[in-house]
N, C-alpha and C. Protein backbone atom coordinates (compact mmCIF):
# COMPACT_ATOMS: atom_id res chain seq x y z
N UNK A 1 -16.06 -48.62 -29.27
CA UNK A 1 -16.46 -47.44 -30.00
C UNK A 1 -17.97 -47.28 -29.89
N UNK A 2 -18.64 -46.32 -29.44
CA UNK A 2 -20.10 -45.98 -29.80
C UNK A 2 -20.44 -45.26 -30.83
N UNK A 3 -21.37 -45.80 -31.44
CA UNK A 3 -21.36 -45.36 -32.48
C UNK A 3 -23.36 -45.52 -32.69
N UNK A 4 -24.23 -44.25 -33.02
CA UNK A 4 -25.44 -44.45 -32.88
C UNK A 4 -26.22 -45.42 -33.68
N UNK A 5 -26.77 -46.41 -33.72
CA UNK A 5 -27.64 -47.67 -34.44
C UNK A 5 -27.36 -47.12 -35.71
N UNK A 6 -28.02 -45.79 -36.01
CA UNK A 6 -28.29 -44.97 -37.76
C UNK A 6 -27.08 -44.69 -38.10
N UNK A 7 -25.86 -44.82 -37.70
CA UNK A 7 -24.73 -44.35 -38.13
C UNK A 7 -24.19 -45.60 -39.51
N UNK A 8 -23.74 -45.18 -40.58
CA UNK A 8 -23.69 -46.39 -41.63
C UNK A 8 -21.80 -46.86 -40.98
N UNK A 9 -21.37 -46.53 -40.50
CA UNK A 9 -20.27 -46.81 -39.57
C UNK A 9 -20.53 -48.29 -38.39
N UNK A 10 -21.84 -47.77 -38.13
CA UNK A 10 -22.11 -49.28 -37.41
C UNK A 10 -22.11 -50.25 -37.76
N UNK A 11 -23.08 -50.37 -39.06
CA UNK A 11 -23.52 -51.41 -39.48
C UNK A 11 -21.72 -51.90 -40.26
N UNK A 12 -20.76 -51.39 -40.85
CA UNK A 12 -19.55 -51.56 -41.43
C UNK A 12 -19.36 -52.44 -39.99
N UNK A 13 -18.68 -51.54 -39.00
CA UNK A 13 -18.49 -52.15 -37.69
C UNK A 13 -19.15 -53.66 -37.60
N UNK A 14 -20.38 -53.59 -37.62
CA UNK A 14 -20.72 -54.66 -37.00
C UNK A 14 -20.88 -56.10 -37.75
N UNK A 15 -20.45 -55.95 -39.37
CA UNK A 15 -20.37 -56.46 -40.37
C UNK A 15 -19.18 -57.56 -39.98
N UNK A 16 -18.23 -55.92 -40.07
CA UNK A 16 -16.23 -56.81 -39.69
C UNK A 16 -16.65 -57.50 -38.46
N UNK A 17 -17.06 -56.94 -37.40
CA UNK A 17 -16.85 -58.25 -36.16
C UNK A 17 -17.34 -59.34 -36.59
N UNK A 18 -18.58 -59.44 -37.23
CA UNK A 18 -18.78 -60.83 -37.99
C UNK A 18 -18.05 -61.38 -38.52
N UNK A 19 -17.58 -60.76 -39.32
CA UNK A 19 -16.75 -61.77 -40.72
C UNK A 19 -15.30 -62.27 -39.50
N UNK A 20 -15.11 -61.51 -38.94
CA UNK A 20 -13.91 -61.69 -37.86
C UNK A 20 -13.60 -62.89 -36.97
N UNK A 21 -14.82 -63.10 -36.17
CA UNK A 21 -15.61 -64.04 -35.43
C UNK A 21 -15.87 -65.45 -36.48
N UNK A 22 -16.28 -65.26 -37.67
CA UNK A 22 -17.06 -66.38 -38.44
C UNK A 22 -15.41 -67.19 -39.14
N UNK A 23 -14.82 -66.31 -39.14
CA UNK A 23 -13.31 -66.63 -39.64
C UNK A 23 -12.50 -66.77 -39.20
N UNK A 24 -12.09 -67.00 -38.26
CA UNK A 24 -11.17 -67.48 -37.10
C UNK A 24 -10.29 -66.12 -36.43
N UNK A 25 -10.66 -64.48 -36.98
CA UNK A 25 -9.65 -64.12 -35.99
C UNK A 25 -9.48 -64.17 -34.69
N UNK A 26 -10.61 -64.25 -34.02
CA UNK A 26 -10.88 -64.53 -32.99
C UNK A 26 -9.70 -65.36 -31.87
N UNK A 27 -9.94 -67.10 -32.94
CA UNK A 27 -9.16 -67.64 -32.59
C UNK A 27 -7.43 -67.81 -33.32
N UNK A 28 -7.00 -66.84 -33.19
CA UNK A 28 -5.55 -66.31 -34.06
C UNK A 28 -5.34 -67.04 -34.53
N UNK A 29 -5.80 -67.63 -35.66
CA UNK A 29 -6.00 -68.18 -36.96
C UNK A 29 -4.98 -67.04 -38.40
N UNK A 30 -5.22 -66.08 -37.95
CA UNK A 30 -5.21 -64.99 -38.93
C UNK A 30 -3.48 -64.76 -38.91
N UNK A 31 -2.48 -64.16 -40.03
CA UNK A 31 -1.52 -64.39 -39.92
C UNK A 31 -1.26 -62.62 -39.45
N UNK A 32 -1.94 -61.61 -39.68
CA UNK A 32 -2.28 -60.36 -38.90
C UNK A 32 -3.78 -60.16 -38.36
N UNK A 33 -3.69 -59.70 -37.36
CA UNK A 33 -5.28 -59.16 -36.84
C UNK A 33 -4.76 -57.66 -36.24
N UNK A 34 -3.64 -56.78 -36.46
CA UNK A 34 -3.58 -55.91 -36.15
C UNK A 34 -4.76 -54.73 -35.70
N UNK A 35 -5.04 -54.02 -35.11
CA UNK A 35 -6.00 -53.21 -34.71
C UNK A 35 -7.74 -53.66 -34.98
N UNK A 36 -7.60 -55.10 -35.22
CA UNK A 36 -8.71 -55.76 -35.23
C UNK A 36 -9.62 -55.57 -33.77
N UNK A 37 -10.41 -55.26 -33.95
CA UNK A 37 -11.36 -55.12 -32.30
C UNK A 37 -10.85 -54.07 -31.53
N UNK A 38 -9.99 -53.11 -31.72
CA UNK A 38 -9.87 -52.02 -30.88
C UNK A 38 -11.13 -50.70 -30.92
N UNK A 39 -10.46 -49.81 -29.85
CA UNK A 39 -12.09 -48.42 -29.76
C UNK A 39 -11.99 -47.68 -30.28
N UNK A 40 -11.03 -48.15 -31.21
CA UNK A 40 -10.54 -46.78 -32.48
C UNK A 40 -11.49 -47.42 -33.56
N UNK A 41 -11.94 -45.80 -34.38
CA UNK A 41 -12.74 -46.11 -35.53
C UNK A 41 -11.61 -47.19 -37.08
N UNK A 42 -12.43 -48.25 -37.61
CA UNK A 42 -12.10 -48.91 -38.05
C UNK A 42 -11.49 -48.68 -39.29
N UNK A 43 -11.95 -47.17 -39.56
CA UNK A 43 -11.28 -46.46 -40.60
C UNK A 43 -10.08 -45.12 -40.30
N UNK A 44 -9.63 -45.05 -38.99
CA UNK A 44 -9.03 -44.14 -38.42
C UNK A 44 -7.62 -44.19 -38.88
N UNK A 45 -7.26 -43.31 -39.90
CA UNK A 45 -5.87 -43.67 -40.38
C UNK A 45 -4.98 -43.76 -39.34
N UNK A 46 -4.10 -44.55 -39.18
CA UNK A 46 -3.30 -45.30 -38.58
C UNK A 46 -3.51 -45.85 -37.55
N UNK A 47 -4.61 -46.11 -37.66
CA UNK A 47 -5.89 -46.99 -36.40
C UNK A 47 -6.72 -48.24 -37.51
N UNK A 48 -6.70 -48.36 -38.73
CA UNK A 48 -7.34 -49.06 -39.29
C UNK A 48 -6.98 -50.46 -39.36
N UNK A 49 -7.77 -51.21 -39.60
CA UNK A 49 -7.51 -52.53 -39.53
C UNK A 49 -6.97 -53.03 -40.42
N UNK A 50 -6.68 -54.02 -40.09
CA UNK A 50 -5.38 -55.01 -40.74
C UNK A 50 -6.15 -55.32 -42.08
N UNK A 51 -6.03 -55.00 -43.40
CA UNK A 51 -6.73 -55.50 -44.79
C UNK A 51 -8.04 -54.44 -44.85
N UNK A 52 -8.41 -53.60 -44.40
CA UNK A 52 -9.25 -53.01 -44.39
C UNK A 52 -8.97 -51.72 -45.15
N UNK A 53 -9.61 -51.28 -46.27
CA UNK A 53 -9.14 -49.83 -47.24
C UNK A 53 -10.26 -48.94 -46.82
N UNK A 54 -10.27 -47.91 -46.70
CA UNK A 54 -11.15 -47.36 -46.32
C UNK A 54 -11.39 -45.64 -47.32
N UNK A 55 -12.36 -45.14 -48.22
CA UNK A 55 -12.03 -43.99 -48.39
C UNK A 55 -12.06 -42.62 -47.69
N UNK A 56 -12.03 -41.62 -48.59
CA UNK A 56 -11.47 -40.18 -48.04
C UNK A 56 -12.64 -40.10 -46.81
N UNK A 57 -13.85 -40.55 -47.11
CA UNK A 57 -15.40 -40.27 -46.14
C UNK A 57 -15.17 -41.14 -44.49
N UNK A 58 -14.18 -42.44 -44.94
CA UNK A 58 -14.28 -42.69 -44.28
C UNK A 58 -15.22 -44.02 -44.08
N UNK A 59 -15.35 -44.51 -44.85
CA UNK A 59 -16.21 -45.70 -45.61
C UNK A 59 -15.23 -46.79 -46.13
N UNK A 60 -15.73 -48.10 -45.60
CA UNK A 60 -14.90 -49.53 -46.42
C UNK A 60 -15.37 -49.01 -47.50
N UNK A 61 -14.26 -49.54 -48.39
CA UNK A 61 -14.12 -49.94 -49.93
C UNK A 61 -13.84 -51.07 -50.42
N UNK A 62 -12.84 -51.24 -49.19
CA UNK A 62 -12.20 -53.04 -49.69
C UNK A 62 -11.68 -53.42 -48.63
N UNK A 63 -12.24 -54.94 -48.62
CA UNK A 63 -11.45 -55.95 -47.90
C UNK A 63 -10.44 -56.77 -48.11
N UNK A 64 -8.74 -56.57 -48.25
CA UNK A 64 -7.63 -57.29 -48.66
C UNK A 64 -7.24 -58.13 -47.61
N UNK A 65 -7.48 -59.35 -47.45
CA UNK A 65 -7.17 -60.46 -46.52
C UNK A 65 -6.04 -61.65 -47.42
N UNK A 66 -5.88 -61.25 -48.79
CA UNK A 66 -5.16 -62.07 -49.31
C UNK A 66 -3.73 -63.06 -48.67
N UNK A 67 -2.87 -62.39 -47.82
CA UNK A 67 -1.68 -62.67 -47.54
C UNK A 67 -2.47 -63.12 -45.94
N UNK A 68 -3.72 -63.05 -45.67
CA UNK A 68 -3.67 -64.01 -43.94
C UNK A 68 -4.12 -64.94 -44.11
N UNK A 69 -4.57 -65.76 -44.79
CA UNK A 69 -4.73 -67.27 -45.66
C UNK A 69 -6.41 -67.14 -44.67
N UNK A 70 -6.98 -66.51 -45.39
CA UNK A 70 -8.37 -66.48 -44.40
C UNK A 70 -9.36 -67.56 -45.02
N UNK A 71 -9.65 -68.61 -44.45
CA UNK A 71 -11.08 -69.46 -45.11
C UNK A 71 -12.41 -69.39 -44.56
N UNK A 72 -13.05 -69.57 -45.29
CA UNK A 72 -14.37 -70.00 -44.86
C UNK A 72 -15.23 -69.01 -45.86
N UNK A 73 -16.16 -68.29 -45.86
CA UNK A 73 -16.89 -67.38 -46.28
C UNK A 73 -17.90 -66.12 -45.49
N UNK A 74 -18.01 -65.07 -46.50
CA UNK A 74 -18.41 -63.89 -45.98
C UNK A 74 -19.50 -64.20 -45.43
N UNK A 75 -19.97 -63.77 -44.09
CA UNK A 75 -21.00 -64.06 -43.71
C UNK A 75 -22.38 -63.58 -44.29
N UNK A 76 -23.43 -63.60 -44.47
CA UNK A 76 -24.91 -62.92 -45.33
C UNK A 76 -25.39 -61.78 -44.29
């Protein structure tokens, strides 16, 4: 997805690949990673990611990872 540096979409974007990477989806650790890392926007209804809520704008709201037994912690 391109998305311009100033876009607050990026920085969301570039947040989740962190926490993604720092938490094993990477290494399918995760018990879903559905539409995790695809070129669809991360909030694209029925393109959104696996635990990811997103509102009407189009903006995270919430991260629900409860049911993929995710450890470690949010990255800073």
């Amino acid at each position: 997805m391109e998305l311009p540096a100033r876009d607050p979409r990026f920085l969301e974007r570039y947040a989740l690949v962190v926490f993604f990477y720092a938490n094993g989806g990477c290494a399918e650790e995760w018990v879903s990673s559905a539409n995790w890392m695809n070129d669809a926007d991360h909030c694209l209804q029925g393109e959104e990611w696996h635990g990811i809520v997103c509102d009407l704008k189009g903006r995270v709201v919430e991260i629900n990872m409860a049911k993929n037994y995710i450890t470690g912690k949010v990255p800073e």
